[in-house]
PDB file of N, CA and C in Angstrom:
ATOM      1  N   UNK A   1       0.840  -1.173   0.000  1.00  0.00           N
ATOM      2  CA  UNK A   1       0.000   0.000   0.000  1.00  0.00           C
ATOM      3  C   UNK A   1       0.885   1.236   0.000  1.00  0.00           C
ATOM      4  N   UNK A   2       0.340   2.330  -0.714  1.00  0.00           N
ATOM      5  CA  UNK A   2       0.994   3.590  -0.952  1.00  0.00           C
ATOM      6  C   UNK A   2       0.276   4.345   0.300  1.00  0.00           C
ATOM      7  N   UNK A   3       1.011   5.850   0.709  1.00  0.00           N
ATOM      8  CA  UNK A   3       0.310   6.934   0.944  1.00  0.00           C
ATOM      9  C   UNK A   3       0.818   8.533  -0.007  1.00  0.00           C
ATOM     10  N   UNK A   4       0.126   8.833   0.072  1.00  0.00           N
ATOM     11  CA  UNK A   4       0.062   9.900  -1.050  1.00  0.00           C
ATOM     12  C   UNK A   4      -0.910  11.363  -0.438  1.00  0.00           C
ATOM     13  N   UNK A   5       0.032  11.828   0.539  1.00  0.00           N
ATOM     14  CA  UNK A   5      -0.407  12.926   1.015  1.00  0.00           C
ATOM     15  C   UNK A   5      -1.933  11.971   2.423  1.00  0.00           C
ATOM     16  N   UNK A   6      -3.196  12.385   2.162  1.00  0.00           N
ATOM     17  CA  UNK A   6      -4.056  11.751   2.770  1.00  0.00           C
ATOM     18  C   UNK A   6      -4.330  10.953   2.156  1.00  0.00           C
ATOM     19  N   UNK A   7      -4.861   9.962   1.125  1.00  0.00           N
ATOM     20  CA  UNK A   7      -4.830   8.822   0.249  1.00  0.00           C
ATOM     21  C   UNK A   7      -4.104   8.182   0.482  1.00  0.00           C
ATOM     22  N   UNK A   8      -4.882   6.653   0.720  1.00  0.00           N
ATOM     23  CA  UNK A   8      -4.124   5.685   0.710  1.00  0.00           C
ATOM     24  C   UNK A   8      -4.736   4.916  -0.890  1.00  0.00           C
ATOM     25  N   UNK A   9      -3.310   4.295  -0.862  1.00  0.00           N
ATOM     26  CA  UNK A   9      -3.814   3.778  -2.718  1.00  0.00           C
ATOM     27  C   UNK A   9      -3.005   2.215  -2.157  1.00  0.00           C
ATOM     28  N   UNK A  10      -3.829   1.007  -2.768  1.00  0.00           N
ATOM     29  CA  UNK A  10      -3.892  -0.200  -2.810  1.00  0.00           C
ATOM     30  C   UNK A  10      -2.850  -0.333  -4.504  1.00  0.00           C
ATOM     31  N   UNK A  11      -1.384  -0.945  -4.066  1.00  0.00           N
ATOM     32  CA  UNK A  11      -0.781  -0.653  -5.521  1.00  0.00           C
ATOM     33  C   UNK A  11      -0.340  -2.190  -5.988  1.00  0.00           C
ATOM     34  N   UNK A  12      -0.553  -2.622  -7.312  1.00  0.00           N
ATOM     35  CA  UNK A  12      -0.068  -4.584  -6.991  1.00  0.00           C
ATOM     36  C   UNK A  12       0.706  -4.025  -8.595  1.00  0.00           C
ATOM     37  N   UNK A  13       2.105  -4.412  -8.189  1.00  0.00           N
ATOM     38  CA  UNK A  13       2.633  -4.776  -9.574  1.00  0.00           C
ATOM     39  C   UNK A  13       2.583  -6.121 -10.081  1.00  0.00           C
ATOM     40  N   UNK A  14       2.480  -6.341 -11.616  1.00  0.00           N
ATOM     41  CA  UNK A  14       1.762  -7.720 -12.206  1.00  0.00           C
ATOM     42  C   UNK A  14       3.095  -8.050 -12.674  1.00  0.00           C
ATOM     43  N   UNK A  15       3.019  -9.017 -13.442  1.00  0.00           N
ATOM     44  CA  UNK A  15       4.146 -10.301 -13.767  1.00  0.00           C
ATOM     45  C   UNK A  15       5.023  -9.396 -14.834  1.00  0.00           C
ATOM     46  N   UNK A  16       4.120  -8.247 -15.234  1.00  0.00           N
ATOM     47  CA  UNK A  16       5.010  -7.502 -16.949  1.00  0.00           C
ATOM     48  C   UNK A  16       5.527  -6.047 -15.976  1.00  0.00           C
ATOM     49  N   UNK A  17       5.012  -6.042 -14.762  1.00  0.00           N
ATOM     50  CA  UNK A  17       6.049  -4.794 -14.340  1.00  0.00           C
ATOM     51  C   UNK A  17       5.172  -3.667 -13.869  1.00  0.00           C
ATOM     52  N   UNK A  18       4.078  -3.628 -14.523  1.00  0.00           N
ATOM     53  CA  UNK A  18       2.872  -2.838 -14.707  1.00  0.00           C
ATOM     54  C   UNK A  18       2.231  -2.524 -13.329  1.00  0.00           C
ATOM     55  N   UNK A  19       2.312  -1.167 -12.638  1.00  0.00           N
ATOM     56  CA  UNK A  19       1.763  -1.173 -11.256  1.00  0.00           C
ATOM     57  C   UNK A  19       0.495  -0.696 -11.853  1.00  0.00           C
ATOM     58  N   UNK A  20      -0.460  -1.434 -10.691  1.00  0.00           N
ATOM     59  CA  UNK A  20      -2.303  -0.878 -11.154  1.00  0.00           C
ATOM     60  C   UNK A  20      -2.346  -0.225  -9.324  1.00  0.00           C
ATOM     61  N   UNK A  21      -3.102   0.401  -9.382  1.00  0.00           N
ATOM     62  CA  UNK A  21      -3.239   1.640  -8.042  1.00  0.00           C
ATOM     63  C   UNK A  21      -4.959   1.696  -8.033  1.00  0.00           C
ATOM     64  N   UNK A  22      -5.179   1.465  -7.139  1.00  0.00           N
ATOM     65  CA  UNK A  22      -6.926   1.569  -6.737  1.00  0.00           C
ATOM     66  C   UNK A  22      -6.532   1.951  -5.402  1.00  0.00           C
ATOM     67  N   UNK A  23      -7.960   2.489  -5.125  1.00  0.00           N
ATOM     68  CA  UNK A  23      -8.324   3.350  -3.438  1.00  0.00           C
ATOM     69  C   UNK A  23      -7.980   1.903  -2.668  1.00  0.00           C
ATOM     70  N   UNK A  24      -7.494   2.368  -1.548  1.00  0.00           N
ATOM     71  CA  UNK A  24      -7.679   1.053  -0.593  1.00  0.00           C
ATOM     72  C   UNK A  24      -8.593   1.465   0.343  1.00  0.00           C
ATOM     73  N   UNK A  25      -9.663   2.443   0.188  1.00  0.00           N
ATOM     74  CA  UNK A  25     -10.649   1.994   1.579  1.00  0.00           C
ATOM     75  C   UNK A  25     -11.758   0.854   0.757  1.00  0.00           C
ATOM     76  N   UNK A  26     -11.816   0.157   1.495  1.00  0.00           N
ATOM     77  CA  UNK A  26     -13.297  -1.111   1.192  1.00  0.00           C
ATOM     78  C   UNK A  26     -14.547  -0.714   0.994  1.00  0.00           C
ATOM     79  N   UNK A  27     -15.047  -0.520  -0.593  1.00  0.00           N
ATOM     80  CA  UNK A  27     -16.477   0.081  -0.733  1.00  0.00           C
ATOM     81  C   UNK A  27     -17.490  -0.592   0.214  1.00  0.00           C
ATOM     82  N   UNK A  28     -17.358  -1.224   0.832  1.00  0.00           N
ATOM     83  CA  UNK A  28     -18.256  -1.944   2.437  1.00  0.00           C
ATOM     84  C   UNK A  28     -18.647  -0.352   3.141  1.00  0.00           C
ATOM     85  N   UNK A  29     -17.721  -0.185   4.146  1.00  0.00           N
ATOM     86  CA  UNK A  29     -17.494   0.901   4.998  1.00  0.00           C
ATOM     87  C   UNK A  29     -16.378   1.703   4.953  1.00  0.00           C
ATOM     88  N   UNK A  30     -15.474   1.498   3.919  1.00  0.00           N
ATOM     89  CA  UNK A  30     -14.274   2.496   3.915  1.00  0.00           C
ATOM     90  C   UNK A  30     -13.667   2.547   4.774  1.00  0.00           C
ATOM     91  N   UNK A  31     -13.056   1.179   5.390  1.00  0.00           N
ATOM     92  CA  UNK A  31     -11.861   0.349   6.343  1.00  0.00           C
ATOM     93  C   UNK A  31     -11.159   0.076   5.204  1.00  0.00           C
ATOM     94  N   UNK A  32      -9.694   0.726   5.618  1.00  0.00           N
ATOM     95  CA  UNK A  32      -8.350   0.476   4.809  1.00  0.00           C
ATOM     96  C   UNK A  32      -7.596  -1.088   4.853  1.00  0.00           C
ATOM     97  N   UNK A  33      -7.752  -1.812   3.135  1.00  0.00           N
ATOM     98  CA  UNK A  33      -7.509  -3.156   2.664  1.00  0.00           C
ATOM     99  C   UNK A  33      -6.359  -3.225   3.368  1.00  0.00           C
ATOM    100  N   UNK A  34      -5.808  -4.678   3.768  1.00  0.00           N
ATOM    101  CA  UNK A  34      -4.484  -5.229   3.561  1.00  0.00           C
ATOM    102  C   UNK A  34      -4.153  -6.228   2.930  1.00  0.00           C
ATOM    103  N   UNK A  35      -2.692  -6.235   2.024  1.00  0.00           N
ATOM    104  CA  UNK A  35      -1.892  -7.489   0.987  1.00  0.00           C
ATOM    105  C   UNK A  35      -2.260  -8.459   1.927  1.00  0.00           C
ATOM    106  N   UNK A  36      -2.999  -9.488   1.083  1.00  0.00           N
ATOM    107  CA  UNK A  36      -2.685 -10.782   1.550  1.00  0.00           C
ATOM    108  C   UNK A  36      -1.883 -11.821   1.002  1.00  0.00           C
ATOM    109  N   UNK A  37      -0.640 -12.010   1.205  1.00  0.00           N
ATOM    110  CA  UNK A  37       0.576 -12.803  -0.019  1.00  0.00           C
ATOM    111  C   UNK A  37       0.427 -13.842   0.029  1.00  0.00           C
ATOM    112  N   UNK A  38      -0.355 -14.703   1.100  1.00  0.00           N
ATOM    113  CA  UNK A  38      -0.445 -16.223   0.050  1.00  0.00           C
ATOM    114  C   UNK A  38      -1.546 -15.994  -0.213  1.00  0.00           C
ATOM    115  N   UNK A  39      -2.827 -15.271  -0.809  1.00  0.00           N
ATOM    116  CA  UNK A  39      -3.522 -15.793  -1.178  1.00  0.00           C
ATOM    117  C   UNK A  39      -3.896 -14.510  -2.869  1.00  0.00           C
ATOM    118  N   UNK A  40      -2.583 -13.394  -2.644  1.00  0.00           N
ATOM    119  CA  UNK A  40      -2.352 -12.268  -3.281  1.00  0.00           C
ATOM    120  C   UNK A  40      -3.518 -11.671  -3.496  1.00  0.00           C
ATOM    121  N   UNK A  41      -4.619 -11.334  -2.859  1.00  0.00           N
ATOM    122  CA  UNK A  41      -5.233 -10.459  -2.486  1.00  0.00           C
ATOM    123  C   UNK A  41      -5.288  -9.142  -1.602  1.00  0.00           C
ATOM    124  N   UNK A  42      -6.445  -7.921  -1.604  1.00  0.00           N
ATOM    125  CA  UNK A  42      -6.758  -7.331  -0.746  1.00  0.00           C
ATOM    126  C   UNK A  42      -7.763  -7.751   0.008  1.00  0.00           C
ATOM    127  N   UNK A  43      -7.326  -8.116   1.122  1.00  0.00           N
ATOM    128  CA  UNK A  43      -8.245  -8.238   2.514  1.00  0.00           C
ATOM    129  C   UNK A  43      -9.019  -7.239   3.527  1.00  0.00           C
ATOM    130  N   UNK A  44     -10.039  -6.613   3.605  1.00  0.00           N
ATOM    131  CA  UNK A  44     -10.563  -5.866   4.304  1.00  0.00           C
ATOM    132  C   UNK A  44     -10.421  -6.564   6.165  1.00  0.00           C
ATOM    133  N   UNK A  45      -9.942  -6.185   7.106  1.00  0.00           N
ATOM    134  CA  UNK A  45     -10.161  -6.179   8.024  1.00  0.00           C
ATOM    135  C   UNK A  45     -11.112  -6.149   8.914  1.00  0.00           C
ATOM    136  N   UNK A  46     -12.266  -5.152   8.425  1.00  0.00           N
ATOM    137  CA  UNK A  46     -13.574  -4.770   8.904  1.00  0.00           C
ATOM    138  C   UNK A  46     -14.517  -6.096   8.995  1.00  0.00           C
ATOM    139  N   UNK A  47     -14.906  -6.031   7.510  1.00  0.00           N
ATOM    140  CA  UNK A  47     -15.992  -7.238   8.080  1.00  0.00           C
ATOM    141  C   UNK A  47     -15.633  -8.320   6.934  1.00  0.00           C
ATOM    142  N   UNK A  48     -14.470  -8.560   6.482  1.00  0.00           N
ATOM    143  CA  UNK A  48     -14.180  -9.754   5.387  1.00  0.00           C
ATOM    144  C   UNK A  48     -14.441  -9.894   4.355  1.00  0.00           C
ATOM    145  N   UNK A  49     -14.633  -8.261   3.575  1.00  0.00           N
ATOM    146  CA  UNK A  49     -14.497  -8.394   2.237  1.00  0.00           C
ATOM    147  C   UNK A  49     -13.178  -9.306   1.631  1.00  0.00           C
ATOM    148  N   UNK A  50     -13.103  -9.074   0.370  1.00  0.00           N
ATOM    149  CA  UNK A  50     -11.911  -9.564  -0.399  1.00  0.00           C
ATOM    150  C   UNK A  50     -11.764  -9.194  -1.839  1.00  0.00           C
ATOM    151  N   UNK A  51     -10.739  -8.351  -2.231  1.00  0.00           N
ATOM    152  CA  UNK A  51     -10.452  -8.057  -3.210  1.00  0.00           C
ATOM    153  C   UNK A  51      -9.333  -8.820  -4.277  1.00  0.00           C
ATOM    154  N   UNK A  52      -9.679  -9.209  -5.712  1.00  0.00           N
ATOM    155  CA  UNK A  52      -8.663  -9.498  -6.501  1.00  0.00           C
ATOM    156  C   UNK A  52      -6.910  -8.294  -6.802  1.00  0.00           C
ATOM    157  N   UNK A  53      -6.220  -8.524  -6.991  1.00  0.00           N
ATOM    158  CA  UNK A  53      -5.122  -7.917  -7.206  1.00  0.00           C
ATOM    159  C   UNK A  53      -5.088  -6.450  -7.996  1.00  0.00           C
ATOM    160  N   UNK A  54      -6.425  -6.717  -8.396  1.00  0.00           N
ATOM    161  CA  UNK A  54      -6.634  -5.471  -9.444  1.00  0.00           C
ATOM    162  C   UNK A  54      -7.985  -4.837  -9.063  1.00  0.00           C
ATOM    163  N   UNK A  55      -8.015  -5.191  -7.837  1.00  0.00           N
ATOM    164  CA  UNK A  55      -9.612  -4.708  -6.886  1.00  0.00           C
ATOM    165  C   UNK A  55     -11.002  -4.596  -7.412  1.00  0.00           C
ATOM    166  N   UNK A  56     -10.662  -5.824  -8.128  1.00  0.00           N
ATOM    167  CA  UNK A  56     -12.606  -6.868  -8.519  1.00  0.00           C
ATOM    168  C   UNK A  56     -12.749  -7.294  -6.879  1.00  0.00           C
ATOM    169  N   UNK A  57     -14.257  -7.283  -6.630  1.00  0.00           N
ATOM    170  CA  UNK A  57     -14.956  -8.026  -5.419  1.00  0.00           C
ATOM    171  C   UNK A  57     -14.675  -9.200  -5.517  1.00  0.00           C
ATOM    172  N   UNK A  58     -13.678 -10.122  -4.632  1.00  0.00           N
ATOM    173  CA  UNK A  58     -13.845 -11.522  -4.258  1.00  0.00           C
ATOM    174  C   UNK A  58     -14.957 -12.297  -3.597  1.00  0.00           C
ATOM    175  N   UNK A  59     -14.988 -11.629  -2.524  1.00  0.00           N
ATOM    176  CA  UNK A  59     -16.118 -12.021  -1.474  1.00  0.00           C
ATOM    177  C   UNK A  59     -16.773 -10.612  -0.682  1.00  0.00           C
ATOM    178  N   UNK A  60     -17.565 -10.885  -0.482  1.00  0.00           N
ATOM    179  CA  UNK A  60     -18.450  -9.731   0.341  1.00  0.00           C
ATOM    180  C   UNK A  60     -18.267  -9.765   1.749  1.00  0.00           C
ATOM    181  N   UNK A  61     -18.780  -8.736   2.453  1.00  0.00           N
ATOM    182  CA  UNK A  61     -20.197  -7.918   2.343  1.00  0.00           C
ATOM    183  C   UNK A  61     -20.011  -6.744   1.088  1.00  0.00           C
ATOM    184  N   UNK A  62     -18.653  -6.226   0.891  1.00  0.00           N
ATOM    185  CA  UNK A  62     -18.868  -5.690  -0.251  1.00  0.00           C
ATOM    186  C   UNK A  62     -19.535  -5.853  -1.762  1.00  0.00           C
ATOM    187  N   UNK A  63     -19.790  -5.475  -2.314  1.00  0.00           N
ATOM    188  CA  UNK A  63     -20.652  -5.341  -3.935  1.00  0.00           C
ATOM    189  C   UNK A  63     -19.865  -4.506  -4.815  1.00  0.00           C
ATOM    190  N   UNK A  64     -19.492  -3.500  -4.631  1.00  0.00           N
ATOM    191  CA  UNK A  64     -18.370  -2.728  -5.704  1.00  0.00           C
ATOM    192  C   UNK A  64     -16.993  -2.944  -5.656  1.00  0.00           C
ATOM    193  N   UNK A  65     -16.247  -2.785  -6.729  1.00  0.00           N
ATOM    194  CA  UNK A  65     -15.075  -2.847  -6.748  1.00  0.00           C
ATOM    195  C   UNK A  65     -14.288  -2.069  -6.031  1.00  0.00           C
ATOM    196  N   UNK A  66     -12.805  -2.559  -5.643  1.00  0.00           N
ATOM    197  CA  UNK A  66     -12.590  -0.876  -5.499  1.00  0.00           C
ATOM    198  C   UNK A  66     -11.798   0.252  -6.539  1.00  0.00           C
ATOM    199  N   UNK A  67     -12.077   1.588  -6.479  1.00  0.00           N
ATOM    200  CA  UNK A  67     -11.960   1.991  -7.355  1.00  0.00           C
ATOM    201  C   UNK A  67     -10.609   2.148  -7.977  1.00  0.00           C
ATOM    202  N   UNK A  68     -10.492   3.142  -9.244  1.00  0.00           N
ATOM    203  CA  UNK A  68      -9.222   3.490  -9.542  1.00  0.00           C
ATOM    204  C   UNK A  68      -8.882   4.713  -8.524  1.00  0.00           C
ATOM    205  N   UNK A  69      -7.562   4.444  -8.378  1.00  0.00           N
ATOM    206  CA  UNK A  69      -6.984   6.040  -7.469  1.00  0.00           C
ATOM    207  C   UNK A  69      -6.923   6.919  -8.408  1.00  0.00           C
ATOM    208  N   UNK A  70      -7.755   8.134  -7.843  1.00  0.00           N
ATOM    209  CA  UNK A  70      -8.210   9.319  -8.610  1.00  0.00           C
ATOM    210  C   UNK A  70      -6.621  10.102  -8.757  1.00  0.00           C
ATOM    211  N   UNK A  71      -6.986  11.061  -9.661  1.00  0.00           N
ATOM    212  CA  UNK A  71      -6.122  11.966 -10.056  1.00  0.00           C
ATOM    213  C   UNK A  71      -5.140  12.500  -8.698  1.00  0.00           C
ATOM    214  N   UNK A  72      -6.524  13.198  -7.861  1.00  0.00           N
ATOM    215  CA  UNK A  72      -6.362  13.917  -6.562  1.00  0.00           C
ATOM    216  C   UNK A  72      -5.074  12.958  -5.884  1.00  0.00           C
ATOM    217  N   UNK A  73      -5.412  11.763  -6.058  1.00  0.00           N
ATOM    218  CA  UNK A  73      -4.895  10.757  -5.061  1.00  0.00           C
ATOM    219  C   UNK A  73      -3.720  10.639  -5.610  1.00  0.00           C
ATOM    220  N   UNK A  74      -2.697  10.998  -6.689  1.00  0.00           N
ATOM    221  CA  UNK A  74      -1.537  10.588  -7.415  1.00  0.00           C
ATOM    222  C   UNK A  74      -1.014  11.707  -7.634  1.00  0.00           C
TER     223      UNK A  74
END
């Protein structure tokens, strides 16, 4: 995870080098994700969301992805 002034940004570099940057608060309640390395996900803490590497919804209570890190945020 990055910080970037107040923004926190969720950052996963992929196999070609390529960093992808999404918000890390959890569209659930906006509790800040953590890397999970064996299972290379984002893990919400709060109530057990789960995010893919590129912050698609794994598992809920969340429903949205999380987003791209905005302009503001970079």
């Amino acid at each position: 995870m990055l910080r970037r002034g107040a923004h926190k940004i969720a950052a996963y570099r992929d196999s070609d080098g390529i960093v992808h940057e999404r918000s890390a608060a959890c569209t659930h309640v906006r509790c800040i994700v953590d890397w999970n390395t064996a299972e290379k996900s984002w893990d919400c803490p709060c109530h057990g969301s789960r995010f893919d590497p590129y912050g698609k919804v794994l598992n809920g209570p969340a429903l949205v992805d999380l987003p791209p890190a905005t302009p503001e945020s970079t």
